[in-house]
Protein backbone atom coordinates (compact mmCIF):
# COMPACT_ATOMS: atom_id res chain seq x y z
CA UNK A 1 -22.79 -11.64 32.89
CA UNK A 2 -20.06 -9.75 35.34
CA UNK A 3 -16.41 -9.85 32.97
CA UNK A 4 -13.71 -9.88 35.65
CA UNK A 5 -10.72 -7.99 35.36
CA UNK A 6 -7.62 -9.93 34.89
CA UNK A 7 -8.78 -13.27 36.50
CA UNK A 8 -10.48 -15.92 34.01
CA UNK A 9 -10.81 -14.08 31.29
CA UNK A 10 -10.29 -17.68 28.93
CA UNK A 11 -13.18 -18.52 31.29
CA UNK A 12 -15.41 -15.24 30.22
CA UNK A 13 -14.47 -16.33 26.87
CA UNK A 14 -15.63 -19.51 26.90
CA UNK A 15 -18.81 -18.42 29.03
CA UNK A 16 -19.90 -15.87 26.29
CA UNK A 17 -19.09 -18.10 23.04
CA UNK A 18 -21.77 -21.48 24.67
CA UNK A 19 -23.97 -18.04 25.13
CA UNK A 20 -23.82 -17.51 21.23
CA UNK A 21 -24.30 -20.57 20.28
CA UNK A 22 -27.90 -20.99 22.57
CA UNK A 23 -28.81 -17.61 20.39
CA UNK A 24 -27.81 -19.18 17.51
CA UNK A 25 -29.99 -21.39 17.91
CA UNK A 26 -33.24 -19.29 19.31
CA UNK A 27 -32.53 -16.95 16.95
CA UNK A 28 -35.77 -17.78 15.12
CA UNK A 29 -37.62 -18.28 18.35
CA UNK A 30 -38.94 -16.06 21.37
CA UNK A 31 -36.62 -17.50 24.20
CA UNK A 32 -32.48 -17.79 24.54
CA UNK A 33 -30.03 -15.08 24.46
CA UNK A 34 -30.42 -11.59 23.70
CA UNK A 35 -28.28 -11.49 20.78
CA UNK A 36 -27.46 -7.63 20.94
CA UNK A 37 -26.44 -8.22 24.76
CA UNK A 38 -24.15 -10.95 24.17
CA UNK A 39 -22.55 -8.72 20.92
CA UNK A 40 -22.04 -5.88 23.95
CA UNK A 41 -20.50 -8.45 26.60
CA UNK A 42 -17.93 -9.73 23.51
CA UNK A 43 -16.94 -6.03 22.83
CA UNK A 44 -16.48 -5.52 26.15
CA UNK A 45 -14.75 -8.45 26.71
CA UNK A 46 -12.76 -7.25 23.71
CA UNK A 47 -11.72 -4.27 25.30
CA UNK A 48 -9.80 -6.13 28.22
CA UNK A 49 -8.25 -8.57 26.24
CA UNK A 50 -6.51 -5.61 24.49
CA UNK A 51 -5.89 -3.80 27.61
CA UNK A 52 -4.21 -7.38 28.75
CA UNK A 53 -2.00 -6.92 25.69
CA UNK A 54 -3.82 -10.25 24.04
CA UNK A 55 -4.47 -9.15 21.11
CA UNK A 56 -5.41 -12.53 19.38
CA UNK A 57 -8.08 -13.04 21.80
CA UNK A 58 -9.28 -9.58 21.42
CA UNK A 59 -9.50 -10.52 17.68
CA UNK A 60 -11.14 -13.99 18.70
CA UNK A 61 -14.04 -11.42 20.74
CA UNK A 62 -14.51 -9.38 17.41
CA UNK A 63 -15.39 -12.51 15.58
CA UNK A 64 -18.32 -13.19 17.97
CA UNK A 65 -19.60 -9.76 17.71
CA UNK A 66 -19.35 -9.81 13.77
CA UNK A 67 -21.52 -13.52 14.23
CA UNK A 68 -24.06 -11.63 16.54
CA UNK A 69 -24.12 -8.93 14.60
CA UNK A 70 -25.06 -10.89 11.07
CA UNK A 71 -27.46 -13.03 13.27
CA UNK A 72 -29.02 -9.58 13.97
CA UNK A 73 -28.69 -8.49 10.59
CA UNK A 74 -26.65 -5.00 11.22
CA UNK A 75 -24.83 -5.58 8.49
CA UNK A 76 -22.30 -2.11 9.12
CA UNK A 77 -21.59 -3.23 12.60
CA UNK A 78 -20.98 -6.65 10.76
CA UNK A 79 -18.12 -5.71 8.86
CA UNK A 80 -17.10 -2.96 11.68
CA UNK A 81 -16.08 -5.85 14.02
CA UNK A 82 -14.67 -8.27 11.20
CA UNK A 83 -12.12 -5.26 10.51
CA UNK A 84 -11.43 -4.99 13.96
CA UNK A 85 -10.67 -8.61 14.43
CA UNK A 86 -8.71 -8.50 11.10
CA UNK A 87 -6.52 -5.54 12.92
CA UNK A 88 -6.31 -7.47 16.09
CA UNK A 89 -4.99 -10.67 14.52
CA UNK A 90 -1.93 -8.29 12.39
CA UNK A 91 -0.85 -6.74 15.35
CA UNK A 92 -0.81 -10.44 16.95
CA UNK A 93 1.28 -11.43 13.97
CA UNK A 94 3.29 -8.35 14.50
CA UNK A 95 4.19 -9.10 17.79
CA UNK A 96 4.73 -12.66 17.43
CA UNK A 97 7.64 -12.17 14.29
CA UNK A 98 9.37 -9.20 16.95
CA UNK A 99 9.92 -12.14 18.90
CA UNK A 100 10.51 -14.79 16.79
CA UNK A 101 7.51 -17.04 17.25
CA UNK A 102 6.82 -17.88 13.45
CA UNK A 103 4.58 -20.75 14.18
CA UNK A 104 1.92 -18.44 16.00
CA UNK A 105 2.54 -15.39 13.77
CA UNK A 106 1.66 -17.64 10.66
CA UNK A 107 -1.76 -18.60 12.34
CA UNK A 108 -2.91 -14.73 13.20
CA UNK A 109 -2.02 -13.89 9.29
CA UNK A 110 -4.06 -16.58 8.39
CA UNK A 111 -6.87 -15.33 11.02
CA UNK A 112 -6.43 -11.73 9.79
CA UNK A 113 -7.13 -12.79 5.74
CA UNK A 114 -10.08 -14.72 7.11
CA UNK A 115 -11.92 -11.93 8.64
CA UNK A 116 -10.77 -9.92 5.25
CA UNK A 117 -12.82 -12.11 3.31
CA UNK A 118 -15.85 -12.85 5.31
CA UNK A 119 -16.01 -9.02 5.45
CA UNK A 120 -15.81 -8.68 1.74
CA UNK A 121 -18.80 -11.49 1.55
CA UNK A 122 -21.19 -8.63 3.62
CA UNK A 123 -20.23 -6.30 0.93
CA UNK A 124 -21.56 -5.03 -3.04
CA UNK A 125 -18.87 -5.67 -5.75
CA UNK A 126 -19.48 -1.89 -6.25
CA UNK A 127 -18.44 -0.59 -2.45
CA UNK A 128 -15.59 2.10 -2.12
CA UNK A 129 -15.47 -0.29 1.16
CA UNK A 130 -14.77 -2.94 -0.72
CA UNK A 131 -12.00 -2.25 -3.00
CA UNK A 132 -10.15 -0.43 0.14
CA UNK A 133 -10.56 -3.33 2.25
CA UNK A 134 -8.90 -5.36 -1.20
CA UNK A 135 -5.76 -3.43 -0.85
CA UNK A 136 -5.42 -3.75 2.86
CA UNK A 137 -5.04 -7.62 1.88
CA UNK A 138 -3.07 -7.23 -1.20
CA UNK A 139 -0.53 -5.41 1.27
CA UNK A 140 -0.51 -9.09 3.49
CA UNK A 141 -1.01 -11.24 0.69
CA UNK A 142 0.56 -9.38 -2.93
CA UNK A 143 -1.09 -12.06 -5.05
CA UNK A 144 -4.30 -12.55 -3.53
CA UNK A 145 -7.15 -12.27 -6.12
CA UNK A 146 -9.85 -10.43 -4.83
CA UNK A 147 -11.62 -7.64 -7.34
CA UNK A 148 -14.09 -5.09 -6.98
CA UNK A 149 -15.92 -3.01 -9.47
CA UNK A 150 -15.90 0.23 -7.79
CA UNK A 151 -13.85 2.80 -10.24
CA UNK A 152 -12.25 6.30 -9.20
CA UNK A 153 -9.92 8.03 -10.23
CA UNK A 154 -7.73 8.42 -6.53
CA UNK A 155 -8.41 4.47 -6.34
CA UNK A 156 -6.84 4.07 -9.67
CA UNK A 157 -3.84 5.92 -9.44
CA UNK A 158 -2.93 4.44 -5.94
CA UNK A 159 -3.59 1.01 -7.98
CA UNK A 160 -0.89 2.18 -10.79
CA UNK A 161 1.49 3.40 -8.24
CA UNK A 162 1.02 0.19 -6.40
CA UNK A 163 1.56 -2.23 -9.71
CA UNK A 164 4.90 0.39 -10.98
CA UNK A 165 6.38 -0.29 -7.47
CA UNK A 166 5.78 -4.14 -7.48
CA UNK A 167 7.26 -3.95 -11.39
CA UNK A 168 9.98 -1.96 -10.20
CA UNK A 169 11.00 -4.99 -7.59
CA UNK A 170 10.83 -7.47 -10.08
CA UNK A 171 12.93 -5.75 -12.38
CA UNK A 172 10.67 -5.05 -15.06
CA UNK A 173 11.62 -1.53 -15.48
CA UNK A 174 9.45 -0.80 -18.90
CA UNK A 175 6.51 -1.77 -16.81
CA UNK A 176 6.60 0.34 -14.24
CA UNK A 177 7.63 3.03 -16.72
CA UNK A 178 4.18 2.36 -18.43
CA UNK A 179 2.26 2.51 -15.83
CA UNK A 180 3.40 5.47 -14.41
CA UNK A 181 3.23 7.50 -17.68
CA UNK A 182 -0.77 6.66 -17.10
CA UNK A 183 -0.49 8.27 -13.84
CA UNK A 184 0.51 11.18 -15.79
CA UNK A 185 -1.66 11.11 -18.58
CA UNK A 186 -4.85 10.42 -16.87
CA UNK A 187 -4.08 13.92 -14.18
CA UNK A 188 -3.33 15.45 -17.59
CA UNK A 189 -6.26 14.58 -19.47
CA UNK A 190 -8.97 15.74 -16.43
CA UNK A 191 -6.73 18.70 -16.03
CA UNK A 192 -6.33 18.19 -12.32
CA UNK A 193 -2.46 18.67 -11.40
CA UNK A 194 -3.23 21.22 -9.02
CA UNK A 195 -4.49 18.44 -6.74
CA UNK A 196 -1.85 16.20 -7.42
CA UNK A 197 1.36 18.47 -7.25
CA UNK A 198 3.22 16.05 -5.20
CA UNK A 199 2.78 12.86 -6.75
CA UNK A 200 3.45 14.27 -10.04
CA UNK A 201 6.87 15.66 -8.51
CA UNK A 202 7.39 11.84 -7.36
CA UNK A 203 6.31 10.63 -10.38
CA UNK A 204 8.51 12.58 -12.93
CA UNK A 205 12.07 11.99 -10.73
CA UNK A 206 10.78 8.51 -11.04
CA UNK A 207 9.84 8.24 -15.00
CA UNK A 208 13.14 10.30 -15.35
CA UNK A 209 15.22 8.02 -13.74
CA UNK A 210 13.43 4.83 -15.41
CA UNK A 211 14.05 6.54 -19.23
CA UNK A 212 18.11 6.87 -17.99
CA UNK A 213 18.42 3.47 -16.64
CA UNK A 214 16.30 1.73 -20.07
CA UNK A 215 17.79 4.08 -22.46
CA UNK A 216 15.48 3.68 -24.94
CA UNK A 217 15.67 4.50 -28.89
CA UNK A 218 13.35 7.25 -29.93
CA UNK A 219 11.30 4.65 -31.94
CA UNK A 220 10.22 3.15 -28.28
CA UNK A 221 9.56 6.57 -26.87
CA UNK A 222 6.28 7.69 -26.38
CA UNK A 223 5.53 12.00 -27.36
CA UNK A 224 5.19 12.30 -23.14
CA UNK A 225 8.95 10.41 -22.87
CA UNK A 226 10.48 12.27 -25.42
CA UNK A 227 9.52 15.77 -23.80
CA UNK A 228 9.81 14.63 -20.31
CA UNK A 229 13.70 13.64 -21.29
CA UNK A 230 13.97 17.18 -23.18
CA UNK A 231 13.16 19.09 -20.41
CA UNK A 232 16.04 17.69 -18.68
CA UNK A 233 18.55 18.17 -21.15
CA UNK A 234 17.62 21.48 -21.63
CA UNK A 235 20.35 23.40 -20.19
CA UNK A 236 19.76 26.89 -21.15
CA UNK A 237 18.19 29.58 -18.40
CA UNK A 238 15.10 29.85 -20.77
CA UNK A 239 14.33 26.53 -20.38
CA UNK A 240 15.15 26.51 -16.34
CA UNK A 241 13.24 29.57 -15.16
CA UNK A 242 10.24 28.64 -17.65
CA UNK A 243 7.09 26.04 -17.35
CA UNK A 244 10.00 23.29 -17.27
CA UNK A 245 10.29 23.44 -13.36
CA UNK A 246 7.98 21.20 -11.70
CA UNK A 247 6.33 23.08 -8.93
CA UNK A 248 6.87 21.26 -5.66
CA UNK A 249 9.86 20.54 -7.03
CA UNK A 250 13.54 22.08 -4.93
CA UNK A 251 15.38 24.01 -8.01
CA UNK A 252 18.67 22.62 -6.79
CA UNK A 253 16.99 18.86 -6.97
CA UNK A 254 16.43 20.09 -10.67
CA UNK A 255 19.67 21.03 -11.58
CA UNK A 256 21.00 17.79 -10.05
CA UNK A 257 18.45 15.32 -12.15
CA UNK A 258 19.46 17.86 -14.99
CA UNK A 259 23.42 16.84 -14.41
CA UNK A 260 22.04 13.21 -14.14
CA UNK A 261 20.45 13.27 -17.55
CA UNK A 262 22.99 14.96 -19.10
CA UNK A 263 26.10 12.86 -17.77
CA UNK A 264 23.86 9.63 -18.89
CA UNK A 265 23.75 11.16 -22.60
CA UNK A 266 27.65 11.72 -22.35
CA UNK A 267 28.20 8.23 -20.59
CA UNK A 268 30.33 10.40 -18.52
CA UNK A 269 30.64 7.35 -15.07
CA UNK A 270 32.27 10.04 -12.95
CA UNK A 271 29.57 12.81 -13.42
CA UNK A 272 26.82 10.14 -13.09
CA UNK A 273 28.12 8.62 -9.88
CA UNK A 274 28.36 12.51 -8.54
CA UNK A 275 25.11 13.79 -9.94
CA UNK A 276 23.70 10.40 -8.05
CA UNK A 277 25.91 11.49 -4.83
CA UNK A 278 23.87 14.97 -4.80
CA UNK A 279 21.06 13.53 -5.64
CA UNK A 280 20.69 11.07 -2.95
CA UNK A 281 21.26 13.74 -0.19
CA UNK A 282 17.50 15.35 -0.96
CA UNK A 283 14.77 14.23 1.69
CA UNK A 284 12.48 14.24 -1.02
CA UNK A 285 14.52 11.40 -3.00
CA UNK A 286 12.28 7.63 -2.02
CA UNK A 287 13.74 4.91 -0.88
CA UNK A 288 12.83 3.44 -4.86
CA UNK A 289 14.43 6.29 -6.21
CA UNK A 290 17.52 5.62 -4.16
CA UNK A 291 17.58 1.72 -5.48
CA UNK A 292 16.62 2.93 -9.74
CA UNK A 293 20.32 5.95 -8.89
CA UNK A 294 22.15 2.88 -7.94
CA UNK A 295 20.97 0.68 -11.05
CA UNK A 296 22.16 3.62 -13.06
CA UNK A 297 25.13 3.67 -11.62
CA UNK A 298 26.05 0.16 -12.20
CA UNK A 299 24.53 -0.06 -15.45
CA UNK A 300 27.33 2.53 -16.70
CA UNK A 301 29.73 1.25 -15.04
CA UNK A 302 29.64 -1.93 -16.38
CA UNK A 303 29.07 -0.95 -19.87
CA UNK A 304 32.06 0.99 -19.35
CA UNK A 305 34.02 -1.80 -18.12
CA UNK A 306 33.04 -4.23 -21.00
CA UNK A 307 34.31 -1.42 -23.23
CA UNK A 308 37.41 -1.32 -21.56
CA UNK A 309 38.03 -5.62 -22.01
C-alpha cells in the first residue's frame, strides 16, 4: 500500500487497520495479510503522523504494530511499540493541557496507562523492564498498584527517594526521615559511597534539615540521627577539616547548615531565618530542600510567637 504524504492520512489509517483485522483473522491460515508487512506500513504510517505533529494518531499506529507484532509473536518488538504508543499518547496529553483542551488531554492519559499495562501483560514479574516501566506510570498515576518482583539495589533506592519525597508532600516528615536514613544505611552496609557521593550529599542536607524541623528527643533518635546531628554542631576546626565534611559537599554550604543547626539548638529566629537566607542561595540546595528551610522557619517563628502571647 502507497502512504501519501499529507493528503488522507485518516484514510491510510483506516485502510491499514480493515488490513489487520483480515490478518487477524488468517492468521492461522495460508492466505490474507502479511502480518509483518502491515506492522511495517503502521510504523511507517507512524512516522508521518508524528512528522504531521499528530501525535495521538501516531500513538493510535503503534497500537497496530504492537497487535501485529503479538499476532507474530515478537514479543520485544511487542512491548517496543506499546512504549512508543504510551509516549505518543503523553506528549498528546502534553500538548492538549498547554492549550487548555482538558477533555482530549484526559483521553490520551487514559490511552497512555493503557498501553502501560498491556505492555506489562507481555512481561515476567521478575523483568528489570518491568519494574521501570512501573515507575514511568506511578509518575502519571502516584497510586496506581502495579508490582514487580525484580530487586536491586539502584531500583530500591530510587524507590525510597521516590516514597521520602511523596511523604515529604504530605507532611509526614518522620516518614520521609525513615526512609531516607535506609538510603543511608543500605550504601553503608555494602560499603559503596564512592558510587553514590552525590545522593548521599542530597541525602544528608535533607535528613539534616528533617531532624531540625521534627526536633526530636534523643529517646526517638536513632545512633545514625544522633551522629548525623553531632557532626553539625560540632563547631571546632578538628571536627571541620576532619571525616565530618561530606565530599561533594561546598565547605561554605557546610558552615551554613552548621549555623542552621546551631541557631535551631539556640532557638535563635534571627540566625535561623539568615542561616536559611545563605543557605538558599547554593545551586546545589533542591527545590524540597528550599520548601523543609521555609517549614523551619515558620516552625520557630511561631513557637516564638506563642511564647511571646
Amino acid at each position: 500500500m502507497s502512504i501519501n504524504f499529507p493528503d488522507n492520512l485518516l484514510q491510510d489509517y483506516k485502510s491499514l487497520s480493515l488490513k489487520l483485522k483480515k490478518a487477524e483473522k488468517s492468521v492461522f491460515k495460508r492466505f490474507g495479510p502479511n502480518l509483518l508487512e502491515v506492522s511495517e506500513e503502521f510504523s511507517a504510517l507512524a512516522g508521518i503522523f508524528q512528522k504531521s505533529f499528530l501525535p495521538e494518531y501516531a500513538a493510535l499506529c503503534w497500537l497496530g504494530v504492537a497487535k501485529c507484532e503479538g499476532l507474530i509473536g515478537n514479543n520485544v518488538l511487542e512491548v517496543d511499540a506499546f512504549l512508543r504508543s504510551s509516549n505518543l499518547f503523553l506528549q498528546a496529553h502534553e500538548h492538549c493541557e498547554s492549550l487548555n483542551l482538558l477533555s482530549n488531554s484526559g483521553e490520551h492519559l487514559e490511552g497512555a496507562l493503557r498501553c502501560y499495562n498491556q505492555a506489562l501483560t507481555c512481561l515476567p514479574e521478575d523483568s528489570a523492564m518491568r519494574a521501570a516501566i512501573i515507575r514511568d506510570i506511578k509518575k502519571v498515576k502516584p497510586n496506581a498498584e502495579n508490582t514487580s518482583n525484580f530487586n536491586s539495589p539502584s531500583h530500591r533506592i530510587y524507590d525510597l527517594q521516590l516514597s521520602a519525597s511523596e511523604s515529604v508532600q504530605s507532611g509526614d516528615f518522620m516518614a520521609a526521615l525513615e526512609k531516607l536514613t535506609e538510603i543511608c544505611d543500605d550504601v553503608g552496609e555494602r560499603k559503596v559511597e564512592m558510587f553514590y557521593e552525590s545522593l548521599l550529599v542530597k541525602t544528608e542536607i535533607t535528613r539534616l534539615l528533617l531532624l531540625l524541623l521534627l526536633e526530636l528527643p534523643p529517646s526517638c533518635q536513632s545512633p545514625s540521627h544522633i551522629k548525623l546531628f553531632e557532626k553539625y554542631t560540632n563547631l571546632s576546626a578538628s571536627g571541620l577539616h576532619s571525616n565530618n565534611l561530606p565530599s561533594n559537599m561546598n565547605i561554605e554550604l557546610f558552615l551554613h547548615l552548621q549555623g542552621l543547626a546551631v541557631a535551631c539548638q539556640l532557638k535563635d529566629i534571627d540566625a535561623i531565618r539568615a542561616s536559611r537566607n545563605e543557605i538558599s542561595r547554593f545551586h546545589a540546595i533542591t527545590p524540597e530542600q528550599h520548601f523543609l528551610l521555609s517549614r523551619i522557619v515558620k516552625k520557630f517563628e511561631d513557637s516564638m510567637s506563642s511564647c511571646r502571647n
